[in-house]
PDB file of N, CA and C in Angstrom:
ATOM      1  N   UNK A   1       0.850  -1.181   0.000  1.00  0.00           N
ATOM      2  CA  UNK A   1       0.000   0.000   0.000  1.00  0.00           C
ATOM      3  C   UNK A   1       0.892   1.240   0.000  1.00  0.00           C
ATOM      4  N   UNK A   2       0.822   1.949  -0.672  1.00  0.00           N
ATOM      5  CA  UNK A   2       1.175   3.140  -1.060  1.00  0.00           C
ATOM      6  C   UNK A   2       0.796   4.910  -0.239  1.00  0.00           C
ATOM      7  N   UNK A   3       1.905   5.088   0.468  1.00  0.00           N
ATOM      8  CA  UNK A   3       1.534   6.456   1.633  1.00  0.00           C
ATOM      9  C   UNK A   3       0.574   7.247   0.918  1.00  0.00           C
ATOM     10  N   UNK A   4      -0.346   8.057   1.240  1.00  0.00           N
ATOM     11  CA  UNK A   4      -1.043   9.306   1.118  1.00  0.00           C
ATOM     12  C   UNK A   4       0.120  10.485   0.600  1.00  0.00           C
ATOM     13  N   UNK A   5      -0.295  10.506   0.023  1.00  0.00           N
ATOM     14  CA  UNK A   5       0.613  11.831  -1.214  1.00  0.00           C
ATOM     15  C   UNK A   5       0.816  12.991  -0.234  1.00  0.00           C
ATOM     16  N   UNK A   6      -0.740  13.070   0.330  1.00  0.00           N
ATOM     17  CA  UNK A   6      -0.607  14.499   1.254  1.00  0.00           C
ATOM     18  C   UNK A   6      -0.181  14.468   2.592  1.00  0.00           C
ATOM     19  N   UNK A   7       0.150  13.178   3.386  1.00  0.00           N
ATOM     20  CA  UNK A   7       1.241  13.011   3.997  1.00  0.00           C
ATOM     21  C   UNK A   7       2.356  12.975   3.853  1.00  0.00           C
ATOM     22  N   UNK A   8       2.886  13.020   3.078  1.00  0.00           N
ATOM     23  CA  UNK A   8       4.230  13.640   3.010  1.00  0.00           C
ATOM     24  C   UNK A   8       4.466  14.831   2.601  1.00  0.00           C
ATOM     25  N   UNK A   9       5.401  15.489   3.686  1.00  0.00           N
ATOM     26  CA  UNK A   9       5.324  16.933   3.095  1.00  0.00           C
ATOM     27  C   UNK A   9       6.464  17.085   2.028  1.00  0.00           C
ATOM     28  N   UNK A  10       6.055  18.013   1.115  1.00  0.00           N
ATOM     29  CA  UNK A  10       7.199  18.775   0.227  1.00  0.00           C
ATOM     30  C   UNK A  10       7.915  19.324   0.861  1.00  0.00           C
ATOM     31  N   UNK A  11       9.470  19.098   0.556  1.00  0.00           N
ATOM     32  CA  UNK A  11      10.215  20.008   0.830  1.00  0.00           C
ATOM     33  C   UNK A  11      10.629  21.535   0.628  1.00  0.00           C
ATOM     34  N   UNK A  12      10.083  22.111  -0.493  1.00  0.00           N
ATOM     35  CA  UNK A  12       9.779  23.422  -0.445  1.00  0.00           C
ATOM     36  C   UNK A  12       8.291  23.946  -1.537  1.00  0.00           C
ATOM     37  N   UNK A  13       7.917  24.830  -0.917  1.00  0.00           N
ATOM     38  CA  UNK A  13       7.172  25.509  -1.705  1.00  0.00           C
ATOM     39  C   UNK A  13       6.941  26.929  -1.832  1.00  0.00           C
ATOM     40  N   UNK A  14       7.008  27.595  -2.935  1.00  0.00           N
ATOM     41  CA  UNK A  14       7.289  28.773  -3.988  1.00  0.00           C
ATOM     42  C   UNK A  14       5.989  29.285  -3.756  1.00  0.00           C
ATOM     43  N   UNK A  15       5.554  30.501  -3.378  1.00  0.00           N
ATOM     44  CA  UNK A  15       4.663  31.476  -3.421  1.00  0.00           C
ATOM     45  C   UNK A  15       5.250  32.753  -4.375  1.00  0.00           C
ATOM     46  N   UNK A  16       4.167  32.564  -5.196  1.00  0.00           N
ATOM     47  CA  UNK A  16       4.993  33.928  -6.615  1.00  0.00           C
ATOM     48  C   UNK A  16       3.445  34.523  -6.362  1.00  0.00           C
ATOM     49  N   UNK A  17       3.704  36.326  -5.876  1.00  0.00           N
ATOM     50  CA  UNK A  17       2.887  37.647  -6.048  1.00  0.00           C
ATOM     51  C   UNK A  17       3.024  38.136  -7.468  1.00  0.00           C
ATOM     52  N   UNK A  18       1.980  38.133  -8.424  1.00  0.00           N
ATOM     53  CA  UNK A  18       2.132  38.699  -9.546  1.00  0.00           C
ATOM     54  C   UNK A  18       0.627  39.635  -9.872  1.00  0.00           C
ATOM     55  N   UNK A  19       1.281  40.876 -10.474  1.00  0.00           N
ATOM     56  CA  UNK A  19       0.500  41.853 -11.066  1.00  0.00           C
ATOM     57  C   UNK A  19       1.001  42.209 -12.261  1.00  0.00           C
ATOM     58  N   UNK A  20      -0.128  42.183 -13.322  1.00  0.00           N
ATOM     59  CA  UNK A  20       0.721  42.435 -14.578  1.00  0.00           C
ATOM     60  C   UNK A  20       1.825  41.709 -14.808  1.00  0.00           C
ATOM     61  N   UNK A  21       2.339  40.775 -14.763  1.00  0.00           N
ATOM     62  CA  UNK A  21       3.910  40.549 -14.754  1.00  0.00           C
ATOM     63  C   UNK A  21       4.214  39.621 -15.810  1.00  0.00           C
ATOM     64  N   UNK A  22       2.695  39.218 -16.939  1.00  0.00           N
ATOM     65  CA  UNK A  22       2.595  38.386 -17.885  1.00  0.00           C
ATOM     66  C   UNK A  22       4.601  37.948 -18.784  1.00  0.00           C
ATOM     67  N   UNK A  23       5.009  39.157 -18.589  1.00  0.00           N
ATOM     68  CA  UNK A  23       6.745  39.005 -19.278  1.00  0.00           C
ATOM     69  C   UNK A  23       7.665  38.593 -18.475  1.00  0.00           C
ATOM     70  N   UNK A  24       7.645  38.460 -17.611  1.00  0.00           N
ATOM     71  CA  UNK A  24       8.029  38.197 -16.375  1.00  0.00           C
ATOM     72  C   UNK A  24       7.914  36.751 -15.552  1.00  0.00           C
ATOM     73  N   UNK A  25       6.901  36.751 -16.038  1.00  0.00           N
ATOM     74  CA  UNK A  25       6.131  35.485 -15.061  1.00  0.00           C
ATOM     75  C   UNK A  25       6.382  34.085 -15.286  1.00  0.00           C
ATOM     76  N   UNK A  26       6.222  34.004 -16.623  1.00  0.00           N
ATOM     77  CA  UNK A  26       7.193  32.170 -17.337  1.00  0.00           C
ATOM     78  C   UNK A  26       8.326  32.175 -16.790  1.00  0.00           C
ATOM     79  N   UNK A  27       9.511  33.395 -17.229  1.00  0.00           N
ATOM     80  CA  UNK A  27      10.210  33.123 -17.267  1.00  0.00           C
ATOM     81  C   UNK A  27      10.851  32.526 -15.405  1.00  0.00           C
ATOM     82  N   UNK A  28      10.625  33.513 -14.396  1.00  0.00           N
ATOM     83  CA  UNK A  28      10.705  33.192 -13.017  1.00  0.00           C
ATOM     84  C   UNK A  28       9.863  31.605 -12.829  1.00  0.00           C
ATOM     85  N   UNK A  29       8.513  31.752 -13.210  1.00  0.00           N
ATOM     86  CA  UNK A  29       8.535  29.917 -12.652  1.00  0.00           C
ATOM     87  C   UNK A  29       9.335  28.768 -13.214  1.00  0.00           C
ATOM     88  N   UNK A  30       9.366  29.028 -14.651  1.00  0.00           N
ATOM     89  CA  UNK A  30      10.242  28.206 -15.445  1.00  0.00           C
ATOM     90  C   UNK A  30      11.686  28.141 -14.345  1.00  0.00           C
ATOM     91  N   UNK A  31      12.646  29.092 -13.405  1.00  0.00           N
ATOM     92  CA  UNK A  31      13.437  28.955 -12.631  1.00  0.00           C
ATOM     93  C   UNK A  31      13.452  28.056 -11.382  1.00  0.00           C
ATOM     94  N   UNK A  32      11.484  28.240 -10.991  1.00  0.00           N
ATOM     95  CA  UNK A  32      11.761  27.369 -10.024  1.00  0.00           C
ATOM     96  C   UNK A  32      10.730  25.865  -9.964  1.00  0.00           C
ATOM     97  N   UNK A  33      11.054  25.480 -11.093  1.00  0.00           N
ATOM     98  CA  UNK A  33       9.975  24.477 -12.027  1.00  0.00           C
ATOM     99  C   UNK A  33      10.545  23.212 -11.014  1.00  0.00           C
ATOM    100  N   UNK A  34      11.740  23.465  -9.951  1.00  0.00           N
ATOM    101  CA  UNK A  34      12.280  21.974  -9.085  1.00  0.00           C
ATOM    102  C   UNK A  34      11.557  22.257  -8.091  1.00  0.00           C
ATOM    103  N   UNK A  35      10.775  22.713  -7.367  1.00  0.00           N
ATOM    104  CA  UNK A  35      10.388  22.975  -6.403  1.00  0.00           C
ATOM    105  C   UNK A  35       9.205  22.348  -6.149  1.00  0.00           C
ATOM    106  N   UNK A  36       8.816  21.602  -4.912  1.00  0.00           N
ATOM    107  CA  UNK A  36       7.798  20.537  -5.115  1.00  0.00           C
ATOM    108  C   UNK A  36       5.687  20.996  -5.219  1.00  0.00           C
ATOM    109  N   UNK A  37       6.077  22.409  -4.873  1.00  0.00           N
ATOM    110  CA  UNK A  37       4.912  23.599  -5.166  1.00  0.00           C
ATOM    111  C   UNK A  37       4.851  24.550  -5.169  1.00  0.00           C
ATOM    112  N   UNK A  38       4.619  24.767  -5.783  1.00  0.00           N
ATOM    113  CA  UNK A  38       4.255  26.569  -6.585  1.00  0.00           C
ATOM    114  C   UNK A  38       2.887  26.897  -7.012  1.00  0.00           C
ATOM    115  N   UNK A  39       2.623  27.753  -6.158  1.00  0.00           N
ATOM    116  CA  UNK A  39       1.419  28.633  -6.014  1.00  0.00           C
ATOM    117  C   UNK A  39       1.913  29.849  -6.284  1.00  0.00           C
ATOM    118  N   UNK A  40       0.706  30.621  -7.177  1.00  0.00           N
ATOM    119  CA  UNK A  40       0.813  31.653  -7.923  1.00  0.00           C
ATOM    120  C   UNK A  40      -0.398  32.290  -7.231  1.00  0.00           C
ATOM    121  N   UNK A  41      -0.027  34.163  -6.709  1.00  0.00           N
ATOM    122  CA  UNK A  41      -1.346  34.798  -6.289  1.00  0.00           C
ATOM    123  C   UNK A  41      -1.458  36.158  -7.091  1.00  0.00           C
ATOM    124  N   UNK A  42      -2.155  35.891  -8.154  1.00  0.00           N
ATOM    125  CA  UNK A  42      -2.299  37.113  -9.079  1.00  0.00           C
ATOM    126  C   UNK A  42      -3.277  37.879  -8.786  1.00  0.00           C
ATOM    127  N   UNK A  43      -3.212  39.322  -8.608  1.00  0.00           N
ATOM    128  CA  UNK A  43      -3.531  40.503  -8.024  1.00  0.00           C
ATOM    129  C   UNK A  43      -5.034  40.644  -9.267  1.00  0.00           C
ATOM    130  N   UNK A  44      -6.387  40.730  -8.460  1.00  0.00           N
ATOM    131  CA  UNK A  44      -7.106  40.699  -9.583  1.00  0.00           C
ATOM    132  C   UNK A  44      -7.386  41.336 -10.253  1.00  0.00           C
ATOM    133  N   UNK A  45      -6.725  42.896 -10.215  1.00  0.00           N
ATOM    134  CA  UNK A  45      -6.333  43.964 -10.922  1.00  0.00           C
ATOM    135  C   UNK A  45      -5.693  43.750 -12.307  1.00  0.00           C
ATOM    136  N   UNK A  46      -4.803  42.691 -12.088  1.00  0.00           N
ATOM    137  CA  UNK A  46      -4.105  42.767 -13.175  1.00  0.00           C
ATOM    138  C   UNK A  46      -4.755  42.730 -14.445  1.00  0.00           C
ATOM    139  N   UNK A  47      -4.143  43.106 -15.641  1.00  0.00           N
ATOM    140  CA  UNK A  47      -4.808  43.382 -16.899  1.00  0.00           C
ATOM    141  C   UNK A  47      -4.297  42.315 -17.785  1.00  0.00           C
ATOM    142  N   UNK A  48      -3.275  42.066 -17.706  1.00  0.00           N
ATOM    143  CA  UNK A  48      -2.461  40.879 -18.831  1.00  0.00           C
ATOM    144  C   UNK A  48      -2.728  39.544 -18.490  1.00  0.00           C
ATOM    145  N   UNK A  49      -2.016  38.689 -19.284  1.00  0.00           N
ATOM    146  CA  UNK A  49      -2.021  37.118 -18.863  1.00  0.00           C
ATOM    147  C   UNK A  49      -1.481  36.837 -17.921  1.00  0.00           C
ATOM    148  N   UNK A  50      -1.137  37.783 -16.992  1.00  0.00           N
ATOM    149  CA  UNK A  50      -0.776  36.587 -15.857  1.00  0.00           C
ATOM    150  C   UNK A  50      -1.103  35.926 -15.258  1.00  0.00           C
ATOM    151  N   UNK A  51      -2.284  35.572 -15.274  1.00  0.00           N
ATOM    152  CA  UNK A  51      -3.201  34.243 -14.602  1.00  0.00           C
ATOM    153  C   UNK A  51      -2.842  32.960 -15.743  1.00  0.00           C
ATOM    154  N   UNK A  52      -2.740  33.268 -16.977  1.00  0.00           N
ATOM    155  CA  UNK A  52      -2.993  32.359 -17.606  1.00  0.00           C
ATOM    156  C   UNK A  52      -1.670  31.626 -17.822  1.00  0.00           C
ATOM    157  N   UNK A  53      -0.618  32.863 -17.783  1.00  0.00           N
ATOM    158  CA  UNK A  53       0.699  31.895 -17.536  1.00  0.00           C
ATOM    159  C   UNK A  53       0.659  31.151 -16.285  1.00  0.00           C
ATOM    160  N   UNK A  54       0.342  31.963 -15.337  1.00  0.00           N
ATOM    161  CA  UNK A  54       0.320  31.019 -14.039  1.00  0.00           C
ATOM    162  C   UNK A  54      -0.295  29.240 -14.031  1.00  0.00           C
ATOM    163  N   UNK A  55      -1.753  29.430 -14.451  1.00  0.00           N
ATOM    164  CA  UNK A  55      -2.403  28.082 -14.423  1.00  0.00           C
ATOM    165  C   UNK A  55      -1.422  27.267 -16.035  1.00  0.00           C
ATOM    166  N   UNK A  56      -0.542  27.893 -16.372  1.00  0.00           N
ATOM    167  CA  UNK A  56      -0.028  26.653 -17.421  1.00  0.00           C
ATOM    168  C   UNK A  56       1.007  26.475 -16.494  1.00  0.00           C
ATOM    169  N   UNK A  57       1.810  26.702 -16.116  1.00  0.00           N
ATOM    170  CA  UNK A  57       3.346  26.658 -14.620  1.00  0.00           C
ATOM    171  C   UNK A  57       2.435  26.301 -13.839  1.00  0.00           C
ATOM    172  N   UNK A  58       2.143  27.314 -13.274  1.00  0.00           N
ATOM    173  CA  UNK A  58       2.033  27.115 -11.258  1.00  0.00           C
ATOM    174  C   UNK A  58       1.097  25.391 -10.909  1.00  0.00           C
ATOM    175  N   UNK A  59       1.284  24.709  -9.820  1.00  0.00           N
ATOM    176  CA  UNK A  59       0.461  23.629  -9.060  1.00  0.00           C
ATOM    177  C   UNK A  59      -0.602  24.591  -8.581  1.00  0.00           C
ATOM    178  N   UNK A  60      -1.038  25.804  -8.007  1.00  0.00           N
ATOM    179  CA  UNK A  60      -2.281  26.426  -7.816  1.00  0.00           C
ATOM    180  C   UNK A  60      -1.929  27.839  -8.386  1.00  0.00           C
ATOM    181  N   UNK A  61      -3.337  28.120  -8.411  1.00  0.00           N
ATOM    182  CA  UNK A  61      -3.188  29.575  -9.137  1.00  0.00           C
ATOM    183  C   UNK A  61      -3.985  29.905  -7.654  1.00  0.00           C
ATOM    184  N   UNK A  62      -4.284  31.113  -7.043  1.00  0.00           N
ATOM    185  CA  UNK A  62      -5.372  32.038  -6.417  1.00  0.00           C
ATOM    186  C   UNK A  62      -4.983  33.626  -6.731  1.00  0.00           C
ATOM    187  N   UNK A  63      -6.236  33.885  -7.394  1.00  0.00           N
ATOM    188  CA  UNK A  63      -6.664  35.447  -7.563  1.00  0.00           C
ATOM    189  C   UNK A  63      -7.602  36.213  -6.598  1.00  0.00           C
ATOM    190  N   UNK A  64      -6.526  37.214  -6.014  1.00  0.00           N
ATOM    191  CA  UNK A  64      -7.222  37.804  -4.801  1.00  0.00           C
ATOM    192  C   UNK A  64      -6.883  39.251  -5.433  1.00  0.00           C
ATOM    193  N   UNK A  65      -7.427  40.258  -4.333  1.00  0.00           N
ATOM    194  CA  UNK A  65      -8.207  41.561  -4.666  1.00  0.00           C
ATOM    195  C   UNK A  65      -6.228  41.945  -3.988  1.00  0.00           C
ATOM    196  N   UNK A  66      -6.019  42.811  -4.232  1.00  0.00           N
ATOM    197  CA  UNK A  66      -4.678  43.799  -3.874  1.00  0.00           C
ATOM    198  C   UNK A  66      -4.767  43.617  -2.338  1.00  0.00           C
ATOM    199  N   UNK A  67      -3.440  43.821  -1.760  1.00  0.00           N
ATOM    200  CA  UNK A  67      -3.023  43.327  -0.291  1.00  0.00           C
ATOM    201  C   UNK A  67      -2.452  41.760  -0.121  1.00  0.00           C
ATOM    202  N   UNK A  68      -1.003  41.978  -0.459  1.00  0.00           N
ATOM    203  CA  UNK A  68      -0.932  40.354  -0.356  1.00  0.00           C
ATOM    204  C   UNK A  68      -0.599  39.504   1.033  1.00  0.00           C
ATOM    205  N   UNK A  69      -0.315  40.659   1.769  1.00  0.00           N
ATOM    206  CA  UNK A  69       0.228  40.217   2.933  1.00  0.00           C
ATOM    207  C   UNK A  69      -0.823  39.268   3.921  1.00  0.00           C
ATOM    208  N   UNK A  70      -1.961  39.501   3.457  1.00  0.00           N
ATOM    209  CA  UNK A  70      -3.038  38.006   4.246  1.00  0.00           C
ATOM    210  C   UNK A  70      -3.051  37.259   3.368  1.00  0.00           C
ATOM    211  N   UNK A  71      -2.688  37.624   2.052  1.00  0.00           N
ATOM    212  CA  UNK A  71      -2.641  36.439   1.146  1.00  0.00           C
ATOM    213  C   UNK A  71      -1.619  35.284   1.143  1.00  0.00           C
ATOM    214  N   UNK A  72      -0.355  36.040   1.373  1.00  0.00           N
ATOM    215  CA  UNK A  72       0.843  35.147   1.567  1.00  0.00           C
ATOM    216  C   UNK A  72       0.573  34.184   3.159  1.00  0.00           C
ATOM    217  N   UNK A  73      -0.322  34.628   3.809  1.00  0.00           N
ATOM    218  CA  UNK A  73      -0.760  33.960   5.524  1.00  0.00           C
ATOM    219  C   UNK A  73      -1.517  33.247   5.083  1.00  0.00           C
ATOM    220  N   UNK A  74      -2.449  33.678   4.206  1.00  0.00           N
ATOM    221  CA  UNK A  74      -3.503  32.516   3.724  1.00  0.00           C
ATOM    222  C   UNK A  74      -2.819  31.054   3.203  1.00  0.00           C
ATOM    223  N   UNK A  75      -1.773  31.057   1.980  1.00  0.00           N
ATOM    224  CA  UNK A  75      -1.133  30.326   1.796  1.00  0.00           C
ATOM    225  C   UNK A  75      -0.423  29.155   2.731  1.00  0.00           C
ATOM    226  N   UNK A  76       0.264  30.243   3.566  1.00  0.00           N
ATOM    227  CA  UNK A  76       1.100  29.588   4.568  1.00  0.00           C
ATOM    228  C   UNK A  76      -0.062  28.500   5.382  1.00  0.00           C
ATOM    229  N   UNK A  77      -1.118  29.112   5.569  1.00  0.00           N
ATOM    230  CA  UNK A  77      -2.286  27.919   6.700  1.00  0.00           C
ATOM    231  C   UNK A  77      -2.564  27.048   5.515  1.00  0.00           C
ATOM    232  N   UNK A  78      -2.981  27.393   4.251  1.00  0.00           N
ATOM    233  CA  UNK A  78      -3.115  26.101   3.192  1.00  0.00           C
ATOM    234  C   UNK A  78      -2.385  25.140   3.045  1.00  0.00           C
ATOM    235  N   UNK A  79      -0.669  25.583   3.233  1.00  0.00           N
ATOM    236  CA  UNK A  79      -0.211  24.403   2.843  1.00  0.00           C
ATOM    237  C   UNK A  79      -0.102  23.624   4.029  1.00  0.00           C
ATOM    238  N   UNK A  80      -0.128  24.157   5.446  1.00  0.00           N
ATOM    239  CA  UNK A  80      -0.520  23.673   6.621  1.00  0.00           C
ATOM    240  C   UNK A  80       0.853  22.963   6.875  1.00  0.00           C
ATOM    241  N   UNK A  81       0.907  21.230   7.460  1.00  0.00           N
ATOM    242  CA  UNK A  81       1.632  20.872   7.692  1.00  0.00           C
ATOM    243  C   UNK A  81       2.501  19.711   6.626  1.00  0.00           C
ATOM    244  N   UNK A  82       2.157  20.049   5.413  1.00  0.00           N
ATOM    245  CA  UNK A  82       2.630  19.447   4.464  1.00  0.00           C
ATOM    246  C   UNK A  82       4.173  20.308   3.682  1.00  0.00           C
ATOM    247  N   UNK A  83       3.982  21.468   3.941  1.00  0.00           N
ATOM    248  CA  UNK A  83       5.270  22.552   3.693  1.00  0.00           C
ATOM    249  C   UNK A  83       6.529  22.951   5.015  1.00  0.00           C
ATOM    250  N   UNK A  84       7.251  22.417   4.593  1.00  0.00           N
ATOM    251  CA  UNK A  84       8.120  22.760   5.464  1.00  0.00           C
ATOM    252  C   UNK A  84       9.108  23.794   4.961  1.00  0.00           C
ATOM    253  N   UNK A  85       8.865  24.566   4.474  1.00  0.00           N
ATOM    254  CA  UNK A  85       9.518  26.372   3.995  1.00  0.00           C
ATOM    255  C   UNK A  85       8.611  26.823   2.472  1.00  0.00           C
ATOM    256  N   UNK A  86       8.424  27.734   3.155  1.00  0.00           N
ATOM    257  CA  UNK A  86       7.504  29.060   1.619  1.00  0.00           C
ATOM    258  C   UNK A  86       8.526  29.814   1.519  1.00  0.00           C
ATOM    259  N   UNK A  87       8.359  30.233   0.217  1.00  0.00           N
ATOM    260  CA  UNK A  87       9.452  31.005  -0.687  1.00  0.00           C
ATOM    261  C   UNK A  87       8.414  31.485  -0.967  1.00  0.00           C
ATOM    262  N   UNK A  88       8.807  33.545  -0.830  1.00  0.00           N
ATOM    263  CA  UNK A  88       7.894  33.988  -1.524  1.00  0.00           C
ATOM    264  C   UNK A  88       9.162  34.627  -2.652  1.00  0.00           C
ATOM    265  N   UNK A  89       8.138  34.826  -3.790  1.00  0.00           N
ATOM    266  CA  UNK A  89       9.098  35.351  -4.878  1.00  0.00           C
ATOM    267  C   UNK A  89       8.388  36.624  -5.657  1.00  0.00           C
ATOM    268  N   UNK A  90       9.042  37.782  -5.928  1.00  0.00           N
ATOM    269  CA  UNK A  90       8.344  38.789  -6.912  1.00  0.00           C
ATOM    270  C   UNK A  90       9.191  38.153  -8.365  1.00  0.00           C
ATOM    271  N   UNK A  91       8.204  38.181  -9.351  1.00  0.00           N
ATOM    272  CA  UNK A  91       8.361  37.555 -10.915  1.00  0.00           C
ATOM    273  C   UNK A  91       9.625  38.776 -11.392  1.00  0.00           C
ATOM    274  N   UNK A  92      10.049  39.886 -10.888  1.00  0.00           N
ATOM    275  CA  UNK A  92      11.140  40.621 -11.272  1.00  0.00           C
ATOM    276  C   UNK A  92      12.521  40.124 -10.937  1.00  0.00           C
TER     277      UNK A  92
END
């Protein structure tokens, strides 16, 4: 029998803040494409693709309203006890 996936935690996971950052944005996840999750929180302001690059890269996308700083907390309780270090990253 085979462990529960979500018992084991990843060893790291990537939180990328993006607004507008559609030029930007491949290229930074494409950097951290080793990382065992990457969640993307695109500002729902934004005007370009950066959601859409995100959901082709990122393991989650979430689009929240401007203020990321409960967003990046929000994250942190999501990945709960399966993450043992968040990386947050700006796509610059």
């Amino acid at each position: 029998m085979s462990a529960d996936p979500l018992s084991v935690p990843p060893a790291l996971s990537v939180c990328v803040l993006a607004c507008d950052e559609e030029e930007e944005l491949a290229r930074c996840l494409d950097a951290v494409a080793w990382a065992d999750e990457i969640v993307v929180v695109v500002d729902a302001k934004s005007r370009d693709g950066s959601e859409k690059v995100a959901r082709e890269k990122a393991h989650r996308v979430e689009v929240r309203r401007a203020g990321y700083r409960p967003v990046t907390r929000r994250v942190r309780v999501l990945a709960g006890k399966r993450v043992r270090v968040v990386v947050e990253l700006d796509p610059q």
